[in-house]
C-alpha atoms as a PDB file:
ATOM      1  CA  UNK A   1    -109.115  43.102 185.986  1.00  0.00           C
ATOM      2  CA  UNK A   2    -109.136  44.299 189.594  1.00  0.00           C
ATOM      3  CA  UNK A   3    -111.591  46.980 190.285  1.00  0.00           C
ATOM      4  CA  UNK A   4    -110.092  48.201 193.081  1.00  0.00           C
ATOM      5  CA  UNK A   5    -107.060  49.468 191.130  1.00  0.00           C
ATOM      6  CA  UNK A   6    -109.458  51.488 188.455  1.00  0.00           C
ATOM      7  CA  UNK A   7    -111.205  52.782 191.075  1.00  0.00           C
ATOM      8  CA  UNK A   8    -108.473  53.784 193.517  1.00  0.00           C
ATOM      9  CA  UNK A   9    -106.635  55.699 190.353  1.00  0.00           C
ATOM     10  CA  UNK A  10    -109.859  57.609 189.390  1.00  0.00           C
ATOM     11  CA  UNK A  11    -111.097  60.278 191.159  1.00  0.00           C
ATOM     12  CA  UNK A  12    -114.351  60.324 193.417  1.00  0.00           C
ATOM     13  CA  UNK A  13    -117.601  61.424 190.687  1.00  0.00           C
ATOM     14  CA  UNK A  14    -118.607  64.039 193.511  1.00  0.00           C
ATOM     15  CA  UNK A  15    -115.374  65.713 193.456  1.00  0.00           C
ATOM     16  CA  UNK A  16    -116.052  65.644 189.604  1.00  0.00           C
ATOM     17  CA  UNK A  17    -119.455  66.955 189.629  1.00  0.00           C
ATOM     18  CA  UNK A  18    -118.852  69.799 192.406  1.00  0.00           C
ATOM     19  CA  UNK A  19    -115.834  71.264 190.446  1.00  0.00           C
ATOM     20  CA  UNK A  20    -116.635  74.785 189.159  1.00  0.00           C
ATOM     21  CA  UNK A  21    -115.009  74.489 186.236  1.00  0.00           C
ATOM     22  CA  UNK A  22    -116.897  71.546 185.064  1.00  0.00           C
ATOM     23  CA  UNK A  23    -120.330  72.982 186.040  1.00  0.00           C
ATOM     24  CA  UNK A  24    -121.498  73.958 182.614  1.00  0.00           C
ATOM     25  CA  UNK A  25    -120.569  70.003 181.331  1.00  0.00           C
ATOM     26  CA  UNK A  26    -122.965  68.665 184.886  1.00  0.00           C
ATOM     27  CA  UNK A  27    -125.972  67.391 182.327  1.00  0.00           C
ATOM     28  CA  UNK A  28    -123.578  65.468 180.323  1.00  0.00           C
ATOM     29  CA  UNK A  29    -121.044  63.749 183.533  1.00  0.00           C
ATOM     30  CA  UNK A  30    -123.907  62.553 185.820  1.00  0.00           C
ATOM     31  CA  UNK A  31    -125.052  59.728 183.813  1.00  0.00           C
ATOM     32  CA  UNK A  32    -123.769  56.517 185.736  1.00  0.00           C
ATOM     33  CA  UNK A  33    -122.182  54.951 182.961  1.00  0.00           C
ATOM     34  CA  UNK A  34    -119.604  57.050 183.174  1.00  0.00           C
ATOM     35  CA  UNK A  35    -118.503  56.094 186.486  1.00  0.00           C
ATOM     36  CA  UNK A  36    -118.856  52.637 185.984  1.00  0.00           C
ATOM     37  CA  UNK A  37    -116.352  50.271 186.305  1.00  0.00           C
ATOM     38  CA  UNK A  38    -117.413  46.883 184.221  1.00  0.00           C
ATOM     39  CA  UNK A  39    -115.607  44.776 181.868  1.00  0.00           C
ATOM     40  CA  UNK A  40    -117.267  47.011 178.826  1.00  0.00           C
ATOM     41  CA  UNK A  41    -116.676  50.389 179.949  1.00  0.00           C
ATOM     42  CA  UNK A  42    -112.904  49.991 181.183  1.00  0.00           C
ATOM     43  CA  UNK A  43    -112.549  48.191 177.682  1.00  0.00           C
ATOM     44  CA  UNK A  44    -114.389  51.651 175.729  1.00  0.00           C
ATOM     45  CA  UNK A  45    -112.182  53.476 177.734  1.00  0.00           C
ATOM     46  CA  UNK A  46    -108.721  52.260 177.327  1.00  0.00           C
ATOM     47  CA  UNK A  47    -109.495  52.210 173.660  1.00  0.00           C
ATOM     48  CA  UNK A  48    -110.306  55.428 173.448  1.00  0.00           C
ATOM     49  CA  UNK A  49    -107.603  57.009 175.989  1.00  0.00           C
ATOM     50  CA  UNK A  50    -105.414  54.947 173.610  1.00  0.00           C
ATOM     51  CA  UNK A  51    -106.944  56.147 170.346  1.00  0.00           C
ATOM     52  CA  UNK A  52    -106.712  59.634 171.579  1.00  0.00           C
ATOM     53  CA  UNK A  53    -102.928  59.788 172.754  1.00  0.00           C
ATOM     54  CA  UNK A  54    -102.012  59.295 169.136  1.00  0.00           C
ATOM     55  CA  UNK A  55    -103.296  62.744 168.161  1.00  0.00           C
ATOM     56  CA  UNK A  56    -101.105  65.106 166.860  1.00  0.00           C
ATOM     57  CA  UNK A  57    -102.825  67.849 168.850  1.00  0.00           C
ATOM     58  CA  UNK A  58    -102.458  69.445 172.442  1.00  0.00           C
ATOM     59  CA  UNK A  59    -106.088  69.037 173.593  1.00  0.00           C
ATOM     60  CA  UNK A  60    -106.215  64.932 173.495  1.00  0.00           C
ATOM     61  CA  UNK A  61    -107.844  64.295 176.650  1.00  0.00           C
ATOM     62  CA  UNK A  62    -110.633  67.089 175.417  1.00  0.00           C
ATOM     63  CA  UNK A  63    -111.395  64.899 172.728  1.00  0.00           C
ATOM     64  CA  UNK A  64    -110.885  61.623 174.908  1.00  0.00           C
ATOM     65  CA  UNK A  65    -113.552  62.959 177.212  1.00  0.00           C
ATOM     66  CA  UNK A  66    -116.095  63.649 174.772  1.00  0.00           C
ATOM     67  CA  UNK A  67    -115.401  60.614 173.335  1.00  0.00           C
ATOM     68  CA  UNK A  68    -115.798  58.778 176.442  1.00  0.00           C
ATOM     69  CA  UNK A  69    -119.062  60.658 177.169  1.00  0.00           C
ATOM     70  CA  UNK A  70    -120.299  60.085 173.702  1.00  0.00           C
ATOM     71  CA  UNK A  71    -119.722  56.066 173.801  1.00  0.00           C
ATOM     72  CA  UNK A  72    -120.822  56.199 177.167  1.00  0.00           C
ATOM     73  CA  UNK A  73    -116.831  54.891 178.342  1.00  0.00           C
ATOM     74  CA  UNK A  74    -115.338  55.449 181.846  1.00  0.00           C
ATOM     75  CA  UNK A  75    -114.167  59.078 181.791  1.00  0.00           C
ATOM     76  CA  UNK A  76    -111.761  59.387 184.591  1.00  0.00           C
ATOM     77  CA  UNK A  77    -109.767  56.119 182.830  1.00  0.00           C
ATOM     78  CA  UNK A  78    -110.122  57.614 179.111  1.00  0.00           C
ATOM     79  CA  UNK A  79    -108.704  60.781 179.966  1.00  0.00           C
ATOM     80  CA  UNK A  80    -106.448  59.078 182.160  1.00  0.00           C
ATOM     81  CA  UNK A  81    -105.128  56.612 179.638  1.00  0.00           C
ATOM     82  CA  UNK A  82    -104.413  59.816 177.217  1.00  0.00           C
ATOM     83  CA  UNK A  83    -101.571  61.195 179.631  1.00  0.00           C
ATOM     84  CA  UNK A  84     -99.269  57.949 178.260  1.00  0.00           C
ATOM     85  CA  UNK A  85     -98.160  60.831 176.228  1.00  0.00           C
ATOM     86  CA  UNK A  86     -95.988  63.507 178.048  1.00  0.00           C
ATOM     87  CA  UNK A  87     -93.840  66.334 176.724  1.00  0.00           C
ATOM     88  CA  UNK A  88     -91.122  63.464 177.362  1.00  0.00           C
ATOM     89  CA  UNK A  89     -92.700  60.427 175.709  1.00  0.00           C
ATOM     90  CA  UNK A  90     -94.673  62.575 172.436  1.00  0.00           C
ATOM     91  CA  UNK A  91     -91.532  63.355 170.850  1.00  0.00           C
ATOM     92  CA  UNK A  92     -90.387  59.679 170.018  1.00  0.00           C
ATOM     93  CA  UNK A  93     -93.555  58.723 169.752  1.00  0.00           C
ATOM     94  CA  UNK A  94     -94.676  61.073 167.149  1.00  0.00           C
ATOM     95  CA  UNK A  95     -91.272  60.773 165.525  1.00  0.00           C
ATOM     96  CA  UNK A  96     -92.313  57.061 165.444  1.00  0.00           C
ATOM     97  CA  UNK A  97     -95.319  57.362 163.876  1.00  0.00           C
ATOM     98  CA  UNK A  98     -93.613  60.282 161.532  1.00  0.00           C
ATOM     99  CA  UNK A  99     -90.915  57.617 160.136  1.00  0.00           C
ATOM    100  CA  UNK A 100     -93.788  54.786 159.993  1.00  0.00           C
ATOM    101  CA  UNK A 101     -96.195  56.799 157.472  1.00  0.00           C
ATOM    102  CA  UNK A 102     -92.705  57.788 155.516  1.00  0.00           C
ATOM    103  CA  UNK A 103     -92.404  54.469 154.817  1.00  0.00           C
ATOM    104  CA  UNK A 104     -95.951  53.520 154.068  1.00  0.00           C
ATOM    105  CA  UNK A 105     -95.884  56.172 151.626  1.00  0.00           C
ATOM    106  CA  UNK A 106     -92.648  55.488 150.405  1.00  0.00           C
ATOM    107  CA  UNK A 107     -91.062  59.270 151.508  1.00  0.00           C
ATOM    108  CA  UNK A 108     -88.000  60.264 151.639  1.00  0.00           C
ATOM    109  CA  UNK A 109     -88.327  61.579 155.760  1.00  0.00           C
ATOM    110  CA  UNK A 110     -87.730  65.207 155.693  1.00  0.00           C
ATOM    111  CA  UNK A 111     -87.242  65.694 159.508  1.00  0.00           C
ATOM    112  CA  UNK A 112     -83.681  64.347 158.907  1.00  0.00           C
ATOM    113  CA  UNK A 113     -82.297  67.592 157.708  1.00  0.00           C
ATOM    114  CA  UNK A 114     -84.417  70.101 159.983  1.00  0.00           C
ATOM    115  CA  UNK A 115     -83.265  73.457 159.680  1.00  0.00           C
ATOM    116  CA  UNK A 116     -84.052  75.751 162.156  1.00  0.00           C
ATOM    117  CA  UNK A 117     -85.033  78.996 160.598  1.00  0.00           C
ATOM    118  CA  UNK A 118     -88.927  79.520 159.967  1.00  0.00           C
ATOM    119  CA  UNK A 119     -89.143  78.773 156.406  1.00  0.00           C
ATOM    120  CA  UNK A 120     -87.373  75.618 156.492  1.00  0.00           C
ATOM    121  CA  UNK A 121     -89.852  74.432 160.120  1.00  0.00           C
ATOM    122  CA  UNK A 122     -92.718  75.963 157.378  1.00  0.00           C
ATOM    123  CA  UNK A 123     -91.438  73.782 154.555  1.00  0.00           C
ATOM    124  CA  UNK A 124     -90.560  70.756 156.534  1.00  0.00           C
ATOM    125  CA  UNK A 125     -94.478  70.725 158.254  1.00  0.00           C
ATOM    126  CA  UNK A 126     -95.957  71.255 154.965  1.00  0.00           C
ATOM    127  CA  UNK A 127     -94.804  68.408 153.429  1.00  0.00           C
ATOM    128  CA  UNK A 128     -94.616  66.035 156.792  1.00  0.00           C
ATOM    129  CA  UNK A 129     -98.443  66.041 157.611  1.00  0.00           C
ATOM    130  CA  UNK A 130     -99.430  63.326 155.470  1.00  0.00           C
ATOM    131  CA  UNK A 131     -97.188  60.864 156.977  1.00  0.00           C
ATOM    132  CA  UNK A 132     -97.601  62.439 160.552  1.00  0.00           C
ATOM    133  CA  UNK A 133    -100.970  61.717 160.378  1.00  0.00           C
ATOM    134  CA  UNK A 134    -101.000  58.054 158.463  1.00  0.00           C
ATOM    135  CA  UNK A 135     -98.606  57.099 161.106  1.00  0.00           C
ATOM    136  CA  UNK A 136    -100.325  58.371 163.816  1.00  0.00           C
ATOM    137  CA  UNK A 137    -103.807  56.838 162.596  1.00  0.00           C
ATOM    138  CA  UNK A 138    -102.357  53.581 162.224  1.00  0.00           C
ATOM    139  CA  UNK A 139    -100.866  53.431 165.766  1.00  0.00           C
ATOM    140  CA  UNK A 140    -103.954  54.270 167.270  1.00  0.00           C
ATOM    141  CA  UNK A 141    -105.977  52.087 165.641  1.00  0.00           C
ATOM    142  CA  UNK A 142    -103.363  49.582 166.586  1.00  0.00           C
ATOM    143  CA  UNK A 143    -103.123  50.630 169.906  1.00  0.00           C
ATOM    144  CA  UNK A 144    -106.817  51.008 170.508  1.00  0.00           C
ATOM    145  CA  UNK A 145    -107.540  47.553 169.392  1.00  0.00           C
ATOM    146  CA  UNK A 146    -105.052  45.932 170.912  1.00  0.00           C
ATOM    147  CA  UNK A 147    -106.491  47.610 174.746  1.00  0.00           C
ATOM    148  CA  UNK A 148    -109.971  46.770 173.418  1.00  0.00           C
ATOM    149  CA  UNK A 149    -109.177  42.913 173.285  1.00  0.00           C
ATOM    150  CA  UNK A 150    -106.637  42.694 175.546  1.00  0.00           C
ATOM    151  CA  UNK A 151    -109.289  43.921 178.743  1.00  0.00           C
ATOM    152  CA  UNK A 152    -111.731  41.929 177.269  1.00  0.00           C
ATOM    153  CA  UNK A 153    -109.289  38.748 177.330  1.00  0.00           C
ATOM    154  CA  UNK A 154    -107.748  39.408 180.709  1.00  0.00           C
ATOM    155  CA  UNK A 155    -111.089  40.384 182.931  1.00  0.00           C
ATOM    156  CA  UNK A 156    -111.972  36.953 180.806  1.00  0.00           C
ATOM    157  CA  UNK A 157    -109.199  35.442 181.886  1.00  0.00           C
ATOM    158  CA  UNK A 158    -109.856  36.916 185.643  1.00  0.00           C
ATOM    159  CA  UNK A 159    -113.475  35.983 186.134  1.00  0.00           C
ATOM    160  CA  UNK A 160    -111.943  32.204 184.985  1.00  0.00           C
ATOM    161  CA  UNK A 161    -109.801  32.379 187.809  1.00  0.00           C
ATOM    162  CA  UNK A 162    -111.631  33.107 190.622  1.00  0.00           C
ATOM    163  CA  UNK A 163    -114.363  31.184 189.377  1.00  0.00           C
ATOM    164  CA  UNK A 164    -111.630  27.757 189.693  1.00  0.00           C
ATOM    165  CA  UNK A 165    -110.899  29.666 193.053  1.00  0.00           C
ATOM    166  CA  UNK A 166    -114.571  29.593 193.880  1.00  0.00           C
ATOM    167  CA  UNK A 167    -115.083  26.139 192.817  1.00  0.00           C
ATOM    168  CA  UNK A 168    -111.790  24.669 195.075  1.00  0.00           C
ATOM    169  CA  UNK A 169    -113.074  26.346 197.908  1.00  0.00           C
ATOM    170  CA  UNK A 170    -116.383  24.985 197.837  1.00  0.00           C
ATOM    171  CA  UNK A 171    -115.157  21.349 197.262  1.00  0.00           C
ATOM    172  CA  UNK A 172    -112.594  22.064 200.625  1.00  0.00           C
ATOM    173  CA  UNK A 173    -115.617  23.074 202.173  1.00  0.00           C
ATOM    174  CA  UNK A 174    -117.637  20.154 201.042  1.00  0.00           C
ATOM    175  CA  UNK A 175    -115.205  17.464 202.121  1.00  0.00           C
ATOM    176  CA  UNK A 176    -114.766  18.628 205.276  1.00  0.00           C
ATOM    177  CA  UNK A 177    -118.055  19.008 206.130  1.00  0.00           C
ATOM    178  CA  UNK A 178    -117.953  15.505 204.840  1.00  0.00           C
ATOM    179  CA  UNK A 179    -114.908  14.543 207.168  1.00  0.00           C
ATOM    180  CA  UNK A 180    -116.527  16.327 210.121  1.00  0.00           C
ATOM    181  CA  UNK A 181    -120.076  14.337 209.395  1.00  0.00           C
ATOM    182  CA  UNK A 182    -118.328  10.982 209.166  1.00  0.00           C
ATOM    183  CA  UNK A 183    -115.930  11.351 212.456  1.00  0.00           C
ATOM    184  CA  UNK A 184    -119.513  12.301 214.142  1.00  0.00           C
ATOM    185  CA  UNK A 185    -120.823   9.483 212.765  1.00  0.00           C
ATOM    186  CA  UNK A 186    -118.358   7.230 214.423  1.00  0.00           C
ATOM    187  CA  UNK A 187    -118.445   9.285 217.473  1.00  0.00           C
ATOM    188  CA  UNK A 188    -121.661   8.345 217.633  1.00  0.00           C
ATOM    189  CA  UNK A 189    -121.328   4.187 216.573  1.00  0.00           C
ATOM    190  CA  UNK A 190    -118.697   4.053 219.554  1.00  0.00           C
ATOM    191  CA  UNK A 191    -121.163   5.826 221.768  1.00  0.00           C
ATOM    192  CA  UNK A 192    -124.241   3.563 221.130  1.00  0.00           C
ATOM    193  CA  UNK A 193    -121.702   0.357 221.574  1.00  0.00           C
ATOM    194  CA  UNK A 194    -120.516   1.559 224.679  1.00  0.00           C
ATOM    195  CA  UNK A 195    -123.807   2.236 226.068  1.00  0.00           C
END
């Protein structure tokens, strides 16, 4: 994975540290790890960012940052990774996760007929948490997973690469160096039979 993106996309730790507002959390966001950006903590992170965006509650990247700072993850990319979920994107993908526990349950899905006084919103939530929240702890699991093993496969599948790269460059190198040693060398034979 190229560190350069990850580390153009997250913000400076300085800026972090001298923030006012995060003054009181300064013993717990100075460790290093946090900052890091290696092929284990971008992989911790994503997970977790992923994890957390599945929560049905408004403080997810809360939770993704003491998460983060807990597993000792990249913070600024765990948080980061949370804001997949927008007021634009939670609905479906709540609903999602909503219809997917109904049917692991085998539930008749009660947001179908949503009525829009407060007693029917009451009744409709009281009996829509279960599958709200199987749903939702499948898909992160799911999605967590699936960003755990996919960085770990692609920065795999990276370090390959330029390794190859590496390796062709150093056999262009070596032949002509080769090339360049043999046309001396006949430089050379053509000079001595001259002479």
């Amino acid at each position: 994975m190229p560190k350069h993106l990850f580390k153009k996309l997250a913000p400076h730790p300085d800026v972090i540290r001298n923030n006012r507002f995060l003054r009181p959390l300064a013993a717990y966001i100075h460790s290093p790890w946090l900052w890091h950006f290696n092929r284990h903590n971008v992989a911790n992170a994503l997970a977790i960012g992923l994890f957390c965006m599945w929560l049905p509650i408004p403080t997810q990247s809360v939770v993704a940052a003491m998460l983060a700072i807990l597993l000792r993850a990249n913070l600024p990319l765990s948080v980061l990774a949370v804001f997949i979920t927008n007021p634009i994107t939670m609905p479906p993908m709540f609903y999602f996760a909503y219809r997917l526990g109904c049917a692991l349950l085998s539930v008749d899905p009660a947001l179908n007929h949503l009525g829009m006084s407060f007693e029917a919103i009451w009744n409709t939530l009281t009996h829509s948490w279960k599958p709200l929240l199987l749903g939702c702890l499948i898909l992160s699991m799911i999605s967590s997973l699936t960003a755990y093993f996919s960085v770990h496969l692609f920065w795999r599948l990276h370090i390959i690469q330029r390794i190859k790269e590496r390796k062709t460059r150093h056999q262009l190198r070596k032949s002509k160096k080769q090339q360049n040693t043999q046309t001396q060398l006949k430089t050379i034979n053509k000079n001595t039979r001259v002479a």
